[in-house]
PDB file of N, CA and C in Angstrom:
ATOM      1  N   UNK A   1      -1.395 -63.077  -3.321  1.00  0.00           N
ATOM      2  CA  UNK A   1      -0.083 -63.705  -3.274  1.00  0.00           C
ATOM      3  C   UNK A   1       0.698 -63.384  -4.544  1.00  0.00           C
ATOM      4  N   UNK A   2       1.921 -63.125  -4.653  1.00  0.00           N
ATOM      5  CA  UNK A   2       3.096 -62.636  -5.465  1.00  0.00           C
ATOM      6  C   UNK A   2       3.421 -63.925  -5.879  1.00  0.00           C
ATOM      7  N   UNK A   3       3.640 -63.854  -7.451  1.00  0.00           N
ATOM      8  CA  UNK A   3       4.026 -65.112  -8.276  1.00  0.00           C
ATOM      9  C   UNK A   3       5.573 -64.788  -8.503  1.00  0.00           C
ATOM     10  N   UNK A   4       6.571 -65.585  -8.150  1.00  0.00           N
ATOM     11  CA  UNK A   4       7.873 -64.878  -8.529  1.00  0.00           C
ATOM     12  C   UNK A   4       8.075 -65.442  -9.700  1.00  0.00           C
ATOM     13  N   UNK A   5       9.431 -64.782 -10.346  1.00  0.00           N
ATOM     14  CA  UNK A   5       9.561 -64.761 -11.629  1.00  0.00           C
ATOM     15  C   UNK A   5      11.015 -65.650 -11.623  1.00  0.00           C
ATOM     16  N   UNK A   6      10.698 -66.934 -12.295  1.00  0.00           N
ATOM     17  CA  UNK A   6      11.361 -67.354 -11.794  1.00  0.00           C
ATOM     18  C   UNK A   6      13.015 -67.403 -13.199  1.00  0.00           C
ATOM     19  N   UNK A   7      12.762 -67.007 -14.213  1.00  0.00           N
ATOM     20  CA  UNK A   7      13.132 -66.580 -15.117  1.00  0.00           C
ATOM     21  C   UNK A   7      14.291 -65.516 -14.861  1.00  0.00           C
ATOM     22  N   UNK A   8      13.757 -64.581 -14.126  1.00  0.00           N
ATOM     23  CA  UNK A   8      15.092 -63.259 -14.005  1.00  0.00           C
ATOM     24  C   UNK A   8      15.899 -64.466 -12.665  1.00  0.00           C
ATOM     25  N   UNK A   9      15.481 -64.583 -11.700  1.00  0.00           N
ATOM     26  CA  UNK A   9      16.789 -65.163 -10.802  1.00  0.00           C
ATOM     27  C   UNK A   9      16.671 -66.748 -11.548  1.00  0.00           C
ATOM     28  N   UNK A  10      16.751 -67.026 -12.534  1.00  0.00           N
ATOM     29  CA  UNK A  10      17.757 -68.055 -13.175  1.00  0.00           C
ATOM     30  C   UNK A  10      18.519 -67.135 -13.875  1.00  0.00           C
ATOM     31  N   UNK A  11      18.171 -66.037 -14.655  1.00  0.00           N
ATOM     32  CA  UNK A  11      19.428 -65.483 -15.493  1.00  0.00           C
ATOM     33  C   UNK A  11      19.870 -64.403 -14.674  1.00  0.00           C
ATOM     34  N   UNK A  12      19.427 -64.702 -13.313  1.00  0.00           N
ATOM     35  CA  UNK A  12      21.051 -63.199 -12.789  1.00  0.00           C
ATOM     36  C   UNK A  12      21.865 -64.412 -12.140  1.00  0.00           C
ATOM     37  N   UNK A  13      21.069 -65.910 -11.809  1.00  0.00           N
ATOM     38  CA  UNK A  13      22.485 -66.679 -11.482  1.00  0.00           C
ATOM     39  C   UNK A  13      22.964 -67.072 -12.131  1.00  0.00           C
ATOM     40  N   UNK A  14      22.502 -67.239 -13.871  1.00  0.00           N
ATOM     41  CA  UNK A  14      23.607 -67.877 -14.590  1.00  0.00           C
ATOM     42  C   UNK A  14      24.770 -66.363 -15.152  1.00  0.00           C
ATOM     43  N   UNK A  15      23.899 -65.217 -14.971  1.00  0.00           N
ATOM     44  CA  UNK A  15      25.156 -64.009 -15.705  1.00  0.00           C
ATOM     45  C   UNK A  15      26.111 -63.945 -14.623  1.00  0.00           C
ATOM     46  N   UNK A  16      25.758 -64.959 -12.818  1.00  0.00           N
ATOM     47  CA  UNK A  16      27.066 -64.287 -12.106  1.00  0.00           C
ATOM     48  C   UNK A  16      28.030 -65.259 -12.048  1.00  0.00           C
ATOM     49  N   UNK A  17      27.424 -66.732 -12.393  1.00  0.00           N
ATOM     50  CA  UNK A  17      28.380 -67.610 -12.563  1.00  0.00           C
ATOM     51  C   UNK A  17      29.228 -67.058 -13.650  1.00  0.00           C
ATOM     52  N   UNK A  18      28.777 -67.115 -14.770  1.00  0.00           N
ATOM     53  CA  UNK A  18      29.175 -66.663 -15.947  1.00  0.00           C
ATOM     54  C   UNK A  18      30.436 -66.047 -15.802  1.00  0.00           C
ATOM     55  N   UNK A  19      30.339 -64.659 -15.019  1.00  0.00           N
ATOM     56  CA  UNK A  19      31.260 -63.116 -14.889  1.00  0.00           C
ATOM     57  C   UNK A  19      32.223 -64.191 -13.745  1.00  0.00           C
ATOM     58  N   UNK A  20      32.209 -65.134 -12.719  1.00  0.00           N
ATOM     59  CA  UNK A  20      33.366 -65.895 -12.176  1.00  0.00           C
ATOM     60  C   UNK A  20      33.900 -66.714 -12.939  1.00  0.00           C
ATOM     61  N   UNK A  21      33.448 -67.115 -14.209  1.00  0.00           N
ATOM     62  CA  UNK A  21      33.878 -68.170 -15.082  1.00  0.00           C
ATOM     63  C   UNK A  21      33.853 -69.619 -14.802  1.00  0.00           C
ATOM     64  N   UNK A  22      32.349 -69.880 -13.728  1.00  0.00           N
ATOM     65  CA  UNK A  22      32.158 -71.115 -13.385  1.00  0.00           C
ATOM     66  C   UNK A  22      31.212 -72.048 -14.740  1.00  0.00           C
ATOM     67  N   UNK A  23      31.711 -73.087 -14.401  1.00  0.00           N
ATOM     68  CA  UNK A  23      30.786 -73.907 -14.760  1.00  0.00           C
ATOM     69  C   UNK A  23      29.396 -74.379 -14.197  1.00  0.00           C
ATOM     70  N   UNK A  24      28.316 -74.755 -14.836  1.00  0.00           N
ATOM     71  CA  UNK A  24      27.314 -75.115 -13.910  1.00  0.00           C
ATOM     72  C   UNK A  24      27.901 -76.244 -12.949  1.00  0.00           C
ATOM     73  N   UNK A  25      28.555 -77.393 -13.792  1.00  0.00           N
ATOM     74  CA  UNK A  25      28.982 -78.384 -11.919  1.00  0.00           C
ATOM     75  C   UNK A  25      30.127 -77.546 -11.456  1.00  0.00           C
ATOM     76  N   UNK A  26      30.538 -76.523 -11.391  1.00  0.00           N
ATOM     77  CA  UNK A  26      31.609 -75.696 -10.134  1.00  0.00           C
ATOM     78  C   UNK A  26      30.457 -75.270  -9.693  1.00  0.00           C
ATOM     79  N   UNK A  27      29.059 -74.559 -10.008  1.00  0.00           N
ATOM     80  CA  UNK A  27      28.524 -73.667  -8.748  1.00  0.00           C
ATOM     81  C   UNK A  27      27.882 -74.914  -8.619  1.00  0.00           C
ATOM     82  N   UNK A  28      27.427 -76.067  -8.840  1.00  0.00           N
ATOM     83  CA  UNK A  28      26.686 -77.030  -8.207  1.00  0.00           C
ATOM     84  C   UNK A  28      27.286 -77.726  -7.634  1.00  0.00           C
ATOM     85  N   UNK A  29      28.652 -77.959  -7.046  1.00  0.00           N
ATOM     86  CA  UNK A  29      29.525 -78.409  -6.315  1.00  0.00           C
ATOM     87  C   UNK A  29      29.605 -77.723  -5.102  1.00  0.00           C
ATOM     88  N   UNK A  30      29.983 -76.051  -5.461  1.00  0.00           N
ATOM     89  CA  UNK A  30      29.516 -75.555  -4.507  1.00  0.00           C
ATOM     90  C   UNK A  30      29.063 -74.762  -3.398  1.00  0.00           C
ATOM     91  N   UNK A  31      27.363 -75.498  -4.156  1.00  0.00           N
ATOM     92  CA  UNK A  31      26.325 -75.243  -3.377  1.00  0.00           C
ATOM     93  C   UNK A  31      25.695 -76.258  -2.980  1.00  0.00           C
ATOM     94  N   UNK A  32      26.216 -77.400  -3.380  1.00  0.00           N
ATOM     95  CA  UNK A  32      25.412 -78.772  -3.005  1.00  0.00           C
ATOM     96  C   UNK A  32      24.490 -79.081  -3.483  1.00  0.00           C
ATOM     97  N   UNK A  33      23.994 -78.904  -4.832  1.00  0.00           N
ATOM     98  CA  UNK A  33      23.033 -79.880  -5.517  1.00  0.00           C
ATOM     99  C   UNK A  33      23.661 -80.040  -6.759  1.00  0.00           C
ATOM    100  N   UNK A  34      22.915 -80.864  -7.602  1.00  0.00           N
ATOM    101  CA  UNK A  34      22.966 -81.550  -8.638  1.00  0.00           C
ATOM    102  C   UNK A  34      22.970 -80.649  -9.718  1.00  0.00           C
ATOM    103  N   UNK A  35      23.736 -81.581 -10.369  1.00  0.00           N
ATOM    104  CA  UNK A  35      24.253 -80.073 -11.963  1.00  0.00           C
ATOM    105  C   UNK A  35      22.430 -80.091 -12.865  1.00  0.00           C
ATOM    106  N   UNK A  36      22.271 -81.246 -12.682  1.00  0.00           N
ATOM    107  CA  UNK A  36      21.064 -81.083 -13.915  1.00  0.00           C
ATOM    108  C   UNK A  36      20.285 -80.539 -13.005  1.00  0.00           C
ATOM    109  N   UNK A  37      20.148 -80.469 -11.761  1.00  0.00           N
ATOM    110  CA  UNK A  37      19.136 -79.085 -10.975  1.00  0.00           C
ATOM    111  C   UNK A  37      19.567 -77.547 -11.758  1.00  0.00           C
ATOM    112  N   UNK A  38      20.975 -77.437 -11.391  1.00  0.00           N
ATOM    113  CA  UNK A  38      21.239 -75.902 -11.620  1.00  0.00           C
ATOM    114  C   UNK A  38      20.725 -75.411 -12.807  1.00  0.00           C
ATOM    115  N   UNK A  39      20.856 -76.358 -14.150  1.00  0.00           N
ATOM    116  CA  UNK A  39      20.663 -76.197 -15.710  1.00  0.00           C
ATOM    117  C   UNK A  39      18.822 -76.203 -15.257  1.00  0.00           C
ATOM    118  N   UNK A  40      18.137 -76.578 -14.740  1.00  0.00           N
ATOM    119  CA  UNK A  40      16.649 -76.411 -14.458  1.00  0.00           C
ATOM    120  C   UNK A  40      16.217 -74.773 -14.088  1.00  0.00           C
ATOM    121  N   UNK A  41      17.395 -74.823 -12.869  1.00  0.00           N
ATOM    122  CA  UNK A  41      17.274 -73.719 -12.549  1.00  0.00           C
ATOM    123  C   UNK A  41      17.191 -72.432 -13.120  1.00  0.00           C
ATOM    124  N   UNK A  42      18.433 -72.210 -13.644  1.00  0.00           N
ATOM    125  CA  UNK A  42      18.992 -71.200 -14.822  1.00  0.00           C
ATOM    126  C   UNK A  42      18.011 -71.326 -15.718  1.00  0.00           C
ATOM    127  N   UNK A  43      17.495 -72.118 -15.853  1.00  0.00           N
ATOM    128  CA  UNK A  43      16.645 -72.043 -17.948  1.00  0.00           C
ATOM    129  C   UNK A  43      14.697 -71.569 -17.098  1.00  0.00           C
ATOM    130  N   UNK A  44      14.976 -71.644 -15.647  1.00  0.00           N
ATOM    131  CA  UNK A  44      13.687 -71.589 -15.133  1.00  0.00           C
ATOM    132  C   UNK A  44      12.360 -72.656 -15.562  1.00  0.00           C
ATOM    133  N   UNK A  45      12.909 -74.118 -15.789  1.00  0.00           N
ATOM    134  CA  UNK A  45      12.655 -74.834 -15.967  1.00  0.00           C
ATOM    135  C   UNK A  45      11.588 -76.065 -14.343  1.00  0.00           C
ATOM    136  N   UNK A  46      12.405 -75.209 -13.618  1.00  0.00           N
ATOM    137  CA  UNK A  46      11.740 -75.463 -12.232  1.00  0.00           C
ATOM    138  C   UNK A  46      11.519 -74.641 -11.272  1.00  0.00           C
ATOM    139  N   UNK A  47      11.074 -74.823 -10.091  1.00  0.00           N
ATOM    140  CA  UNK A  47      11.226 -73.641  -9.088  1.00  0.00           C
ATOM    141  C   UNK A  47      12.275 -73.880  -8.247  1.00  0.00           C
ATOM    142  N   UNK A  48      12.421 -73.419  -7.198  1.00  0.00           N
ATOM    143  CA  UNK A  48      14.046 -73.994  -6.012  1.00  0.00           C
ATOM    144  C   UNK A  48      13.356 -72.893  -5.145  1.00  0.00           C
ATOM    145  N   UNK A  49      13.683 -73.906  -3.980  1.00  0.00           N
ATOM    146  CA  UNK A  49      13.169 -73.961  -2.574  1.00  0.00           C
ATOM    147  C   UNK A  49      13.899 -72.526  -2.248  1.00  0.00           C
ATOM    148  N   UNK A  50      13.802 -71.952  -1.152  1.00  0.00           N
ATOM    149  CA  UNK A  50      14.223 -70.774  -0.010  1.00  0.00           C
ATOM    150  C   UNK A  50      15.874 -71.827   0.005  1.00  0.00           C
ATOM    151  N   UNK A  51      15.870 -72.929   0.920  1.00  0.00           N
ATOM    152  CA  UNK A  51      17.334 -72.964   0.926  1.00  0.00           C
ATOM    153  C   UNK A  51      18.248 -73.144   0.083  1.00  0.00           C
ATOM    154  N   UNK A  52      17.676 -73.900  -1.240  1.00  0.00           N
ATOM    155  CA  UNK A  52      18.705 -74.453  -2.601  1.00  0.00           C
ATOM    156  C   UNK A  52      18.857 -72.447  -2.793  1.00  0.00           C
ATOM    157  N   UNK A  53      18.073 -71.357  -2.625  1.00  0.00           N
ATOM    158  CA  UNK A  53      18.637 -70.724  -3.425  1.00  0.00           C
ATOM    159  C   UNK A  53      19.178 -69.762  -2.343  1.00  0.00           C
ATOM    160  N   UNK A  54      19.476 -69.896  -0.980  1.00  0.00           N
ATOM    161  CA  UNK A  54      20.682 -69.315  -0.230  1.00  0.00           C
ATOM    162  C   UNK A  54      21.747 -70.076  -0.339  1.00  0.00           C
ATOM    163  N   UNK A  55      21.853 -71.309  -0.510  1.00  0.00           N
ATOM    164  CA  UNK A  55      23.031 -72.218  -1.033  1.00  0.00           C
ATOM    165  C   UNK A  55      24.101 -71.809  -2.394  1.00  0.00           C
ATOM    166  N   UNK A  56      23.296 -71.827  -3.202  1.00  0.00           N
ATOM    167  CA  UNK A  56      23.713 -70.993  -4.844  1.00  0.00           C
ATOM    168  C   UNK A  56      23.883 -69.456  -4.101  1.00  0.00           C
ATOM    169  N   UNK A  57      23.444 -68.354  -3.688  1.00  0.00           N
ATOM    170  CA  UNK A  57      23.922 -66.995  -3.215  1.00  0.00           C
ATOM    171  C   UNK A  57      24.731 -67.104  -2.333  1.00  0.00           C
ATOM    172  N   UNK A  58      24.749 -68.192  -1.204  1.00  0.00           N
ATOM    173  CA  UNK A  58      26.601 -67.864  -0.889  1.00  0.00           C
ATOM    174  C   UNK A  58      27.440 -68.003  -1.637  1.00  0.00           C
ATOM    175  N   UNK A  59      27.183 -69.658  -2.583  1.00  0.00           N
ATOM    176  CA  UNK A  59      28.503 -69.831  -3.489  1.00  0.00           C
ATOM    177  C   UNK A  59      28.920 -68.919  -4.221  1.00  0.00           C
ATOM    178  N   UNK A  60      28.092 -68.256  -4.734  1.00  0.00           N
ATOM    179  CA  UNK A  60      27.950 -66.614  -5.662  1.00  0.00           C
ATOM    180  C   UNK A  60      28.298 -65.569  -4.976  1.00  0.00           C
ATOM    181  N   UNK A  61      28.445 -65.623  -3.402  1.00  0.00           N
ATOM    182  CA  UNK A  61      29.181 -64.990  -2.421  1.00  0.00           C
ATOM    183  C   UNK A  61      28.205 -63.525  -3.056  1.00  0.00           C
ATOM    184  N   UNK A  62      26.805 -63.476  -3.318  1.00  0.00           N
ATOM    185  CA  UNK A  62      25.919 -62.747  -3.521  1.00  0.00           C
ATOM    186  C   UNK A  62      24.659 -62.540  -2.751  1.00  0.00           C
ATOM    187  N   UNK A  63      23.445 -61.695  -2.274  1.00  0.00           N
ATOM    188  CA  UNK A  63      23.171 -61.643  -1.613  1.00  0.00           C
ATOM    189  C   UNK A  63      21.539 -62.003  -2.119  1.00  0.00           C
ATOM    190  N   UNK A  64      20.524 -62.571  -1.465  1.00  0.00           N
ATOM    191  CA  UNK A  64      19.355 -62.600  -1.761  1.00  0.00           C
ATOM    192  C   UNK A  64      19.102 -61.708  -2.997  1.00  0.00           C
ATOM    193  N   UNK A  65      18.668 -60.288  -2.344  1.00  0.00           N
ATOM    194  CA  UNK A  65      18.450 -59.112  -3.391  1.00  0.00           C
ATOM    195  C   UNK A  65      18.586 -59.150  -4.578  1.00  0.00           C
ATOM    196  N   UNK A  66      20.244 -59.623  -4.474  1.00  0.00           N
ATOM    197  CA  UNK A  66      21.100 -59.367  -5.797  1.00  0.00           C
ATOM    198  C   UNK A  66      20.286 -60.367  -6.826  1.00  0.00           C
ATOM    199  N   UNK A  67      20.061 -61.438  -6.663  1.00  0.00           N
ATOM    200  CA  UNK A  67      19.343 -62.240  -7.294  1.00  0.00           C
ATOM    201  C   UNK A  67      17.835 -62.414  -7.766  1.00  0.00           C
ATOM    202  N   UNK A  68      17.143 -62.029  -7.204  1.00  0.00           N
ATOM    203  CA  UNK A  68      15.433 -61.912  -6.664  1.00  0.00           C
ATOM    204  C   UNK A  68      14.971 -60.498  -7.589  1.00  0.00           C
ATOM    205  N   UNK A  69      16.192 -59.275  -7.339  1.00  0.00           N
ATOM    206  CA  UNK A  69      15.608 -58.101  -7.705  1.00  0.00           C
ATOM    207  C   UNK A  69      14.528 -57.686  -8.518  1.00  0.00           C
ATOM    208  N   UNK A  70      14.313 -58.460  -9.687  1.00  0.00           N
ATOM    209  CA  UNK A  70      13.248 -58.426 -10.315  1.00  0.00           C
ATOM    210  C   UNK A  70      11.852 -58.659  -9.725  1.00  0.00           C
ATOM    211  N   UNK A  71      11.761 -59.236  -8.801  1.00  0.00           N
ATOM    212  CA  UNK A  71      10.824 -59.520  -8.611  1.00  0.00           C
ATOM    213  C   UNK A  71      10.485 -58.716  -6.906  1.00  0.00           C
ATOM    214  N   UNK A  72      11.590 -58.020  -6.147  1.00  0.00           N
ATOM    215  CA  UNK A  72      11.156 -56.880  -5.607  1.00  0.00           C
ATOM    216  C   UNK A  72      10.175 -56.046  -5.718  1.00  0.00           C
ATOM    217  N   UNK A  73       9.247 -55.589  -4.607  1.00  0.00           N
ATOM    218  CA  UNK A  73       8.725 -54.322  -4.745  1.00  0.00           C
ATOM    219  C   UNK A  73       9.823 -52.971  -4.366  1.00  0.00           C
ATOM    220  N   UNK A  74      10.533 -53.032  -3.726  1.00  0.00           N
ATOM    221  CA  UNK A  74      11.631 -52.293  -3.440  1.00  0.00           C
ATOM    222  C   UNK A  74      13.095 -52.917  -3.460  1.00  0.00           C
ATOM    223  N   UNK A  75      13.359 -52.456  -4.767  1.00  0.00           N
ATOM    224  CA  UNK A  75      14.977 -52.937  -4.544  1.00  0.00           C
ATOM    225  C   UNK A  75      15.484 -52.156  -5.826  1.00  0.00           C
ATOM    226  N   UNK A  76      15.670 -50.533  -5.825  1.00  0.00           N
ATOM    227  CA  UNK A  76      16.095 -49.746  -6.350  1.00  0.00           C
ATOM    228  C   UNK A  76      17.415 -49.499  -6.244  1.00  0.00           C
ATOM    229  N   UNK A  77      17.892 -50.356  -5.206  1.00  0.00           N
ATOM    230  CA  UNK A  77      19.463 -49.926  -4.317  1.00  0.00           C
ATOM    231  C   UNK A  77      20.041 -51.307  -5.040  1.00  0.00           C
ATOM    232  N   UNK A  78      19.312 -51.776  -5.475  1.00  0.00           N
ATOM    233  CA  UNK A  78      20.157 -53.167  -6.077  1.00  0.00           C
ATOM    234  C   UNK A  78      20.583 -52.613  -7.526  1.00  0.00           C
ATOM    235  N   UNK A  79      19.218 -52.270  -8.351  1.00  0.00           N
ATOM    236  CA  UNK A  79      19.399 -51.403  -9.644  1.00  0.00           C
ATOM    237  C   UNK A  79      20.616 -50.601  -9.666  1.00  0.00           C
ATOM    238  N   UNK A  80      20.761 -49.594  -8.522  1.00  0.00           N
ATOM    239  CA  UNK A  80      21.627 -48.512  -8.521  1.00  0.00           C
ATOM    240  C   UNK A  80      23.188 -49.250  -8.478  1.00  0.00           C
ATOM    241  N   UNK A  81      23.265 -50.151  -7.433  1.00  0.00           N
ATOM    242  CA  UNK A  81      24.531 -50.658  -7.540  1.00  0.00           C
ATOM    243  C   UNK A  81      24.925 -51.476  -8.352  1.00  0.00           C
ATOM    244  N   UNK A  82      23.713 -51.891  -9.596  1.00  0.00           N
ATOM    245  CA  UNK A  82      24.319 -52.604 -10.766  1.00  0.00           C
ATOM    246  C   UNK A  82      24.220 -51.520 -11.826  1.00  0.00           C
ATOM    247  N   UNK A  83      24.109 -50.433 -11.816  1.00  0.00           N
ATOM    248  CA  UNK A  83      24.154 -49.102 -12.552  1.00  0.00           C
ATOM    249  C   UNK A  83      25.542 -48.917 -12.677  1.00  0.00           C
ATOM    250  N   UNK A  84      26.014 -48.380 -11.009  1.00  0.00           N
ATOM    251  CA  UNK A  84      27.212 -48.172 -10.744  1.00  0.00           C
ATOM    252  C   UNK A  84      28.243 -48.726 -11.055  1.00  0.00           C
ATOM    253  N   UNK A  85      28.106 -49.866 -11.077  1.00  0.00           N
ATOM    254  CA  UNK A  85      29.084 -50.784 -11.285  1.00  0.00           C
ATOM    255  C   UNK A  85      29.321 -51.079 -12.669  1.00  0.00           C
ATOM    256  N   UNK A  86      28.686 -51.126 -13.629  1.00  0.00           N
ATOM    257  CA  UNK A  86      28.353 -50.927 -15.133  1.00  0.00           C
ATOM    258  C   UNK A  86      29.252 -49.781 -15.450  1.00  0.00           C
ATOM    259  N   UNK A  87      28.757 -48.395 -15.009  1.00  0.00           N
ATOM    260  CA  UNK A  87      29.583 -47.304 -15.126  1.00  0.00           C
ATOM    261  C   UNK A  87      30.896 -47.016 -14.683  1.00  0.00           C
ATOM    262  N   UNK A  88      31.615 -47.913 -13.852  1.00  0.00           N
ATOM    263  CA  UNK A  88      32.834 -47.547 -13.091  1.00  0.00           C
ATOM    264  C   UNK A  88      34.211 -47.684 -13.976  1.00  0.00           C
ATOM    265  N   UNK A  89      34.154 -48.141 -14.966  1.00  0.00           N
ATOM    266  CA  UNK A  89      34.941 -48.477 -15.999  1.00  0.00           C
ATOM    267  C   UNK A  89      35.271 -47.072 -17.062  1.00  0.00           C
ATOM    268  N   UNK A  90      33.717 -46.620 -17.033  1.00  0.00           N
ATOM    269  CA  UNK A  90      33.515 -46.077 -18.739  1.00  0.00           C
ATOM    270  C   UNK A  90      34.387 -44.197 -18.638  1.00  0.00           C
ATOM    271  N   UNK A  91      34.802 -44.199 -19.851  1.00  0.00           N
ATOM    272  CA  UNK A  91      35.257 -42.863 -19.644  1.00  0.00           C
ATOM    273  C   UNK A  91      34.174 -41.685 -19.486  1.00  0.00           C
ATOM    274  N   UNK A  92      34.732 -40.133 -19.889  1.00  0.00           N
ATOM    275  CA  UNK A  92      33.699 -38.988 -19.607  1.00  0.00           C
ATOM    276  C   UNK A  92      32.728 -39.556 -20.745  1.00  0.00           C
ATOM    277  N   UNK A  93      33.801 -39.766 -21.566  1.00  0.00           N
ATOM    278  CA  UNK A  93      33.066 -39.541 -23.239  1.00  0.00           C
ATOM    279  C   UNK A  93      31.782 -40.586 -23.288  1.00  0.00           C
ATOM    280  N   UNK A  94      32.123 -41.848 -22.713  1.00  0.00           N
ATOM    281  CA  UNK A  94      30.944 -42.910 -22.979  1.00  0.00           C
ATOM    282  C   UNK A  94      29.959 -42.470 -22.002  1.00  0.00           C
ATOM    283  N   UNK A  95      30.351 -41.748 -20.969  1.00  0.00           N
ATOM    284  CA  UNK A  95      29.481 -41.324 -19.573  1.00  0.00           C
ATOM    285  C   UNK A  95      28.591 -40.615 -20.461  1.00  0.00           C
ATOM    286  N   UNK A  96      28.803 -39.675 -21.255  1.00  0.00           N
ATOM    287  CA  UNK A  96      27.938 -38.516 -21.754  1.00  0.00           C
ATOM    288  C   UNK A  96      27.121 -39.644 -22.452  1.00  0.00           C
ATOM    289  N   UNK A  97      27.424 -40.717 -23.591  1.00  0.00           N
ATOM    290  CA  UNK A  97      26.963 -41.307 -24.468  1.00  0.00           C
ATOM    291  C   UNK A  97      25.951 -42.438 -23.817  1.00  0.00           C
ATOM    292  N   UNK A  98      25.944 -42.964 -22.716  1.00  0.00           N
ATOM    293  CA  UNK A  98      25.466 -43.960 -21.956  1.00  0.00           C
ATOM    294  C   UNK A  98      24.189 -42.442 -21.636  1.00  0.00           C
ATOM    295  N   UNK A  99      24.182 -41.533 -20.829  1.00  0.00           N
ATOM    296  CA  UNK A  99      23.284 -40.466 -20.498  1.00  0.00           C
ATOM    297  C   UNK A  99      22.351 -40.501 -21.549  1.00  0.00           C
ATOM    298  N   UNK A 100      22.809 -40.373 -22.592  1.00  0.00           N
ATOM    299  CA  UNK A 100      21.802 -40.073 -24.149  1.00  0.00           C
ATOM    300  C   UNK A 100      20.710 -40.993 -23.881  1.00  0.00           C
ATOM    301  N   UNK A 101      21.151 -42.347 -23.903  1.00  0.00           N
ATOM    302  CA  UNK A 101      21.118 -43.247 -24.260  1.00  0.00           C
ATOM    303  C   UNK A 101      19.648 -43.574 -23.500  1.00  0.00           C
ATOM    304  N   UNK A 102      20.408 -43.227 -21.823  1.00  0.00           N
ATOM    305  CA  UNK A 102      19.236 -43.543 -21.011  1.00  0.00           C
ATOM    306  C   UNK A 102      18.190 -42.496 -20.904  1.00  0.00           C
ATOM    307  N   UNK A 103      18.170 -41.325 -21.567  1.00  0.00           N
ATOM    308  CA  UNK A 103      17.370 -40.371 -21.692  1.00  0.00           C
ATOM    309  C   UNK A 103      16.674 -40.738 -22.907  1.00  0.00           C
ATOM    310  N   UNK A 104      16.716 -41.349 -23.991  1.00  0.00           N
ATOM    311  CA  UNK A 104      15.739 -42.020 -25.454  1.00  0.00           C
ATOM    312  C   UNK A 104      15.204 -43.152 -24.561  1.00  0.00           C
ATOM    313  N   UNK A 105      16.029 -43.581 -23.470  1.00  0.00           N
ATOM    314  CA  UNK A 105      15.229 -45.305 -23.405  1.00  0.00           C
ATOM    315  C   UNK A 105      14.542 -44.665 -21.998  1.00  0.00           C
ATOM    316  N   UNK A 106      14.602 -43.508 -21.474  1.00  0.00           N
ATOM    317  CA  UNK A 106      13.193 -43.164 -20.547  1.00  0.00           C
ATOM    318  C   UNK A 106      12.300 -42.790 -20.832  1.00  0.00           C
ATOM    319  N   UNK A 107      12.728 -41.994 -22.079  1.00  0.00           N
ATOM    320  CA  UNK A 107      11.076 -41.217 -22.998  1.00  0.00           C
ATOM    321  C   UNK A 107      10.472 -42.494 -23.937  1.00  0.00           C
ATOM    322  N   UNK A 108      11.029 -43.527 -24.251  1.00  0.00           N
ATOM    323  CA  UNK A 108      10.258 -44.324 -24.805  1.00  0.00           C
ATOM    324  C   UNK A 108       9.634 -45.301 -23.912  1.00  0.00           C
ATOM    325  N   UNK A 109       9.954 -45.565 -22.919  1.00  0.00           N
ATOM    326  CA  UNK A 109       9.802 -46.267 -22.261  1.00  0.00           C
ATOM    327  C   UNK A 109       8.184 -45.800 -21.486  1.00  0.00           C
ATOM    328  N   UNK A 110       7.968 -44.360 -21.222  1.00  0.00           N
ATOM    329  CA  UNK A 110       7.405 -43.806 -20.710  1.00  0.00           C
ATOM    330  C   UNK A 110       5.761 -43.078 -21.693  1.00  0.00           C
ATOM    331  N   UNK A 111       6.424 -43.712 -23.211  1.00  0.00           N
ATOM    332  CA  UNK A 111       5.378 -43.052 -23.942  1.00  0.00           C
ATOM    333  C   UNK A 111       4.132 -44.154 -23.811  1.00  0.00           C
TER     334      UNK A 111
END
């Protein structure tokens, strides 16, 4: 049996509240639970059921995946579209500089 982690989906729901500029009681409003749940949640202070956390991913108008990914055996397509989306901003120049970047942090990563 797979232990999830419950640590990465508290901090990809608090970085997406965050990027809407909610407060914890706006996404606990709503999603229908209690603010001192969500602050449990986020700090991974507790676990949350299958439905508390499709409740929080609609309000986040986000999808399972998007949240969980860490703890995927396959969810490379989630990686990629938070790659993409990271990159859609940056010019040639940072494009080349972001490349470097991830070419030192694959060879170290890999030693």
């Amino acid at each position: 049996m797979m232990n999830l982690d419950y640590t990465i989906i508290g901090k990809r729901i608090k970085e997406t509240r965050l990027e809407k500029g909610w407060t914890q009681a706006m996404l606990a409003e709503r999603s229908g639970i209690e603010p001192s749940n969500l602050s449990h949640i986020e700090r991974a202070a507790t676990k949350l059921s299958l439905p508390t956390l499709i409740s929080i991913a609609n309000a986040l108008e986000k999808t399972l995946d998007e949240l969980v990914w860490g703890n995927l055996v396959k969810s490379s397509h989630v990686s990629n579209d938070t790659i993409e989306s990271l990159l859609a901003d940056c010019t040639d120049r940072e494009l080349i500089k972001i490349a470097e970047i991830i070419k030192t942090a694959k060879a170290i990563l890999r030693d």
